[in-house]
C-alpha atoms as a PDB file:
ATOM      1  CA  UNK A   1     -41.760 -35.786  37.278  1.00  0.00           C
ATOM      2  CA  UNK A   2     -41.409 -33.366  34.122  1.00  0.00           C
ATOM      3  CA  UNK A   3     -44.202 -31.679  35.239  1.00  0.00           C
ATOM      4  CA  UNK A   4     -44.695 -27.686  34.455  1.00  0.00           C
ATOM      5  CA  UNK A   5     -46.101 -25.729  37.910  1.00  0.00           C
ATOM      6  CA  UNK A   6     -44.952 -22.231  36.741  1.00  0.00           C
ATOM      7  CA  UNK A   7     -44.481 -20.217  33.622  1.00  0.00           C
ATOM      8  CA  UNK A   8     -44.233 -16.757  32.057  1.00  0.00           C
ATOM      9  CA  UNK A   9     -43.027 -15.311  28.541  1.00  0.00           C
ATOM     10  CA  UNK A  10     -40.263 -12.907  28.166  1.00  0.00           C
ATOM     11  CA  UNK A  11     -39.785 -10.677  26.069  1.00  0.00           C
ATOM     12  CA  UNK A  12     -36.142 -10.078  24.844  1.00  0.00           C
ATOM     13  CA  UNK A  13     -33.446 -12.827  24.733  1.00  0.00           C
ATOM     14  CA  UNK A  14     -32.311 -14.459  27.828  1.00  0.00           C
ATOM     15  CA  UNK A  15     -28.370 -14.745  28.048  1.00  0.00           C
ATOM     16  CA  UNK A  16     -28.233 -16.925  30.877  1.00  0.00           C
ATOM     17  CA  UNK A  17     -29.838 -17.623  33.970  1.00  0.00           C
ATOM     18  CA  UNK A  18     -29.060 -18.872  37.673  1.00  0.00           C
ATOM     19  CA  UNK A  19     -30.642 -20.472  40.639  1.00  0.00           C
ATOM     20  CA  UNK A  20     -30.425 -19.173  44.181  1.00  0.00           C
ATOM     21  CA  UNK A  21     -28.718 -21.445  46.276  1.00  0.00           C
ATOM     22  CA  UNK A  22     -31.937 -22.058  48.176  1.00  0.00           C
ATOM     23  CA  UNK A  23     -33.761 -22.725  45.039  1.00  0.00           C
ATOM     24  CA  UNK A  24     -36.673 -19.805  45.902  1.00  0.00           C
ATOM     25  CA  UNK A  25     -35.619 -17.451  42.334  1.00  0.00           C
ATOM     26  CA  UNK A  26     -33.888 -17.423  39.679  1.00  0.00           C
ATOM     27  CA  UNK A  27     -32.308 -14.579  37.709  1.00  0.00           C
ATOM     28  CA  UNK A  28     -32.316 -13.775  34.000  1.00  0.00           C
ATOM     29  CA  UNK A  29     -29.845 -11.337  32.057  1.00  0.00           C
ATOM     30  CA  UNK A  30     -29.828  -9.935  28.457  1.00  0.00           C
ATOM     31  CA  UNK A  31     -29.941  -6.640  26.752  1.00  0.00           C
ATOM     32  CA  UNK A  32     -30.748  -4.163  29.208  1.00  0.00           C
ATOM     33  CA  UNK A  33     -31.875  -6.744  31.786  1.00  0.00           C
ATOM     34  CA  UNK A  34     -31.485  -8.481  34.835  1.00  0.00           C
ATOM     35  CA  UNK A  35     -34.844  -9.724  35.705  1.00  0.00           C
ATOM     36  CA  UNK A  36     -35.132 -11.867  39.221  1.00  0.00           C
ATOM     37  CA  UNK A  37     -37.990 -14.529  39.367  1.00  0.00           C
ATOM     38  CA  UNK A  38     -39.162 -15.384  42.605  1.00  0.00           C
ATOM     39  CA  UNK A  39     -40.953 -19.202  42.818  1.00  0.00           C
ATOM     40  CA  UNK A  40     -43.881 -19.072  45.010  1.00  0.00           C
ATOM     41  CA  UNK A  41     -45.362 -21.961  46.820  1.00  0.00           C
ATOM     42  CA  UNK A  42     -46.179 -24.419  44.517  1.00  0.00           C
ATOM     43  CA  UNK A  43     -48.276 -26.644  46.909  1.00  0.00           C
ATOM     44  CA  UNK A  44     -51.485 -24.921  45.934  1.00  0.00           C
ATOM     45  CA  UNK A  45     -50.475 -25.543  41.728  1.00  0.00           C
ATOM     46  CA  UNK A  46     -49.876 -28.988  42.430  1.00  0.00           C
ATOM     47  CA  UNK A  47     -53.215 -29.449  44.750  1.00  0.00           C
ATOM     48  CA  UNK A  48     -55.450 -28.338  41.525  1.00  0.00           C
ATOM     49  CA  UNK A  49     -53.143 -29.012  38.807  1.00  0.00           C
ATOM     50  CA  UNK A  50     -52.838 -25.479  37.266  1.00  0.00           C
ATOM     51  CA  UNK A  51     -49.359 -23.525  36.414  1.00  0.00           C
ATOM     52  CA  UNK A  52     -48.734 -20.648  38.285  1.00  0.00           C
ATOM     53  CA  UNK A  53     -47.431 -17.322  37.247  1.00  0.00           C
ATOM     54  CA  UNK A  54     -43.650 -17.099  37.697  1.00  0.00           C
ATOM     55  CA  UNK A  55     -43.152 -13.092  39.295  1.00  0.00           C
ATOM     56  CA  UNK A  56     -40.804 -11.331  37.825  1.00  0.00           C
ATOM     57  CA  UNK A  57     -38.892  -8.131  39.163  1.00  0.00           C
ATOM     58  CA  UNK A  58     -36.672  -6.210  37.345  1.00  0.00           C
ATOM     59  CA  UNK A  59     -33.121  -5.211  39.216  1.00  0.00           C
ATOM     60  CA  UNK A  60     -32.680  -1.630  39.955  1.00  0.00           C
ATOM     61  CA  UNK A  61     -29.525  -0.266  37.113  1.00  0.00           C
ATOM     62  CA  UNK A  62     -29.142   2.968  37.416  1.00  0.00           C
ATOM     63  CA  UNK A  63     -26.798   4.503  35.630  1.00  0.00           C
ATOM     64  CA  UNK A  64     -25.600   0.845  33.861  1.00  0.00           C
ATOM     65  CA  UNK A  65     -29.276   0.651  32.498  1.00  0.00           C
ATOM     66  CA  UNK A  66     -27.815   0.292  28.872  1.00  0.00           C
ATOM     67  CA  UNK A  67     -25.505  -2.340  29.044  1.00  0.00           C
ATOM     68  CA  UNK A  68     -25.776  -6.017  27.560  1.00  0.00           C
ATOM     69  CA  UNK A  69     -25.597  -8.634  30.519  1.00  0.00           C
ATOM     70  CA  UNK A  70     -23.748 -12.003  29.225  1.00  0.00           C
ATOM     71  CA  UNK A  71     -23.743 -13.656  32.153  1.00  0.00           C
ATOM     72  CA  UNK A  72     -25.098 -14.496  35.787  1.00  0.00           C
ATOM     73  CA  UNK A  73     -24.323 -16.286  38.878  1.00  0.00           C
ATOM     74  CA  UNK A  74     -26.291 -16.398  42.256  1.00  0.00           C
ATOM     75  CA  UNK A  75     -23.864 -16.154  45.268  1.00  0.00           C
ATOM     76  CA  UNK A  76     -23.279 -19.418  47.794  1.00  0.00           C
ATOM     77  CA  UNK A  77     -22.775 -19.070  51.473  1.00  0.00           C
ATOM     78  CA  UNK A  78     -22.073 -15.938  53.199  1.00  0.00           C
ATOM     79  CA  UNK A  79     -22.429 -14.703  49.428  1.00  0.00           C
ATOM     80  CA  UNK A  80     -25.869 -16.174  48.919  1.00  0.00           C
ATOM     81  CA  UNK A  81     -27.650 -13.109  49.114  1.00  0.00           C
ATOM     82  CA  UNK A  82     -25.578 -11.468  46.298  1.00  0.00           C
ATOM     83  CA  UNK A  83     -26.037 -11.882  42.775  1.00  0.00           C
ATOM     84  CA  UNK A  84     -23.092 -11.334  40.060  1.00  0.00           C
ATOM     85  CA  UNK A  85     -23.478 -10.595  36.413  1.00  0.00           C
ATOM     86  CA  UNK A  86     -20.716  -9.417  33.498  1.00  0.00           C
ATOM     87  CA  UNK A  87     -21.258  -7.668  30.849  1.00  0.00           C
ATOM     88  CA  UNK A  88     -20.232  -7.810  27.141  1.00  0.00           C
ATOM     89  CA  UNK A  89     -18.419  -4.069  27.636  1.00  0.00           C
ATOM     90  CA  UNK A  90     -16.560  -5.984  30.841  1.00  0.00           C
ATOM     91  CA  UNK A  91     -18.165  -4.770  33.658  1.00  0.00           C
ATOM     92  CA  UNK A  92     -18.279  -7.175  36.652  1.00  0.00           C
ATOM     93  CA  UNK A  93     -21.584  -6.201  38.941  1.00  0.00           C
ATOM     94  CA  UNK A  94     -22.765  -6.616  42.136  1.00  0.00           C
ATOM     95  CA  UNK A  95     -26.755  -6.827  42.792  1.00  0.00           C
ATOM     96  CA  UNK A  96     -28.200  -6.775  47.068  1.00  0.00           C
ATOM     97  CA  UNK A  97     -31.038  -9.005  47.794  1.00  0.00           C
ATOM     98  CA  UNK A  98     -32.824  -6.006  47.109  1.00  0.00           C
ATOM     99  CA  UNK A  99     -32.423  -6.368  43.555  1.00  0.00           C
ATOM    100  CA  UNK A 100     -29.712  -3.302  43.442  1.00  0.00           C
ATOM    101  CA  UNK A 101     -26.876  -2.739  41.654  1.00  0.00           C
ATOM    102  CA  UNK A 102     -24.790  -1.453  44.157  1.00  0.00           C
ATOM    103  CA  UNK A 103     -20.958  -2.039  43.447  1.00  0.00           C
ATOM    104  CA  UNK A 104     -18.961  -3.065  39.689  1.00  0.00           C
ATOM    105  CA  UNK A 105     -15.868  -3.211  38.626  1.00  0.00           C
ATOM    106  CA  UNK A 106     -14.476  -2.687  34.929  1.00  0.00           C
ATOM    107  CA  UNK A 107     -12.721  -6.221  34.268  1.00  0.00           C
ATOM    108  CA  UNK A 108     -10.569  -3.800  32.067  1.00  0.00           C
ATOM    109  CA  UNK A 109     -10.468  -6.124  28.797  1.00  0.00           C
ATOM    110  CA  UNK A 110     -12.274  -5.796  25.629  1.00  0.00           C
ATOM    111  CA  UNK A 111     -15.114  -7.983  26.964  1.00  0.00           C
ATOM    112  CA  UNK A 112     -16.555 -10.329  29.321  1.00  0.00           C
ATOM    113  CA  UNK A 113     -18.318 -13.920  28.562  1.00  0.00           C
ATOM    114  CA  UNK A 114     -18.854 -16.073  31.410  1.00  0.00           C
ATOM    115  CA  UNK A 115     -18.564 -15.886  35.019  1.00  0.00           C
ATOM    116  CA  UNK A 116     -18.661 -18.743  37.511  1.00  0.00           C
ATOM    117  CA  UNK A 117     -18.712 -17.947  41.719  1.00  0.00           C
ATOM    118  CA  UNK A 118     -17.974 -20.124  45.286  1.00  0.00           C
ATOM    119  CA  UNK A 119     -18.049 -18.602  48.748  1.00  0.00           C
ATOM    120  CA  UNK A 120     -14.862 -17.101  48.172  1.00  0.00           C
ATOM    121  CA  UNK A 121     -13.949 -16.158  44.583  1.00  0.00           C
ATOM    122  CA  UNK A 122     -15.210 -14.819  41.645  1.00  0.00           C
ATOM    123  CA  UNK A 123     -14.065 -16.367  38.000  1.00  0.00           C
ATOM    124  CA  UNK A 124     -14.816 -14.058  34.413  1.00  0.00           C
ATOM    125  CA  UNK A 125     -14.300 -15.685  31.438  1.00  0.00           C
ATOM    126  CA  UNK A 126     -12.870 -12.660  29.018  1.00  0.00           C
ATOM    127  CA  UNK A 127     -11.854 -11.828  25.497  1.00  0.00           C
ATOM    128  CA  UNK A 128      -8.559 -12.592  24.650  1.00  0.00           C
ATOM    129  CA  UNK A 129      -8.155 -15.503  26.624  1.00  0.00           C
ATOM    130  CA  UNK A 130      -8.267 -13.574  29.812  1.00  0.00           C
ATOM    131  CA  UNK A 131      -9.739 -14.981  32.791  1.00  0.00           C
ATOM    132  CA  UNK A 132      -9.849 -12.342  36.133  1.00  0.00           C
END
């Protein structure tokens, strides 16, 4: 019905963001961030007509902390509990449902731009007309 029941401000530039399958968070990327959002019950908002806070949670980099993330894609199926994000350098990462980065993969081109996922396979859009 176009109506708002939860908000927050950021504040860097988002690159992109991406629903979870099950629709319960959302994850943001950008310079030096991969925030997840997590979408509370909204029963009570809706019951007294207030916007809730959206919680945010930063993912867990390590040593990739400095990196620019381009792009993001929440995993489907067996793969729903996964989230996958490039970067501009073309690194292809892995996040748990823990919010850690736990396994990449350099995409070995120049750089990365897009990404797109399904239960089984794992697109990048790269420079150079590459897609891996």
């Amino acid at each position: 019905e176009g109506t708002t029941i939860a908000c927050n401000k950021v504040s860097s530039k988002v690159h992109a963001i991406s629903f979870s399958e099950k629709g319960d968070y959302f994850v943001t990327v950008g310079v030096r961030l991969v925030k997840f959002w997590y979408i509370g019950s909204t029963d009570n908002a809706n019951k007294v007509k207030k916007k809730i806070p959206l919680q945010g949670r930063p993912a867990i980099l390590g040593e990739k902390r400095d990196n620019q993330f381009i792009d993001v894609a929440c995993g489907v199926g067996v793969n729903s509990t996964l989230t996958y994000s490039v970067t501009k350098s073309g690194l292809l990462c892995s996040f748990n449902q823990k919010r850690l980065l736990e396994k990449w993969v350099e995409l070995r081109v120049n750089g990365a731009f897009s990404l797109t996922v399904n239960e089984q396979l794992i697109f990048c859009g790269c420079s150079d007309g590459i897609i891996r």
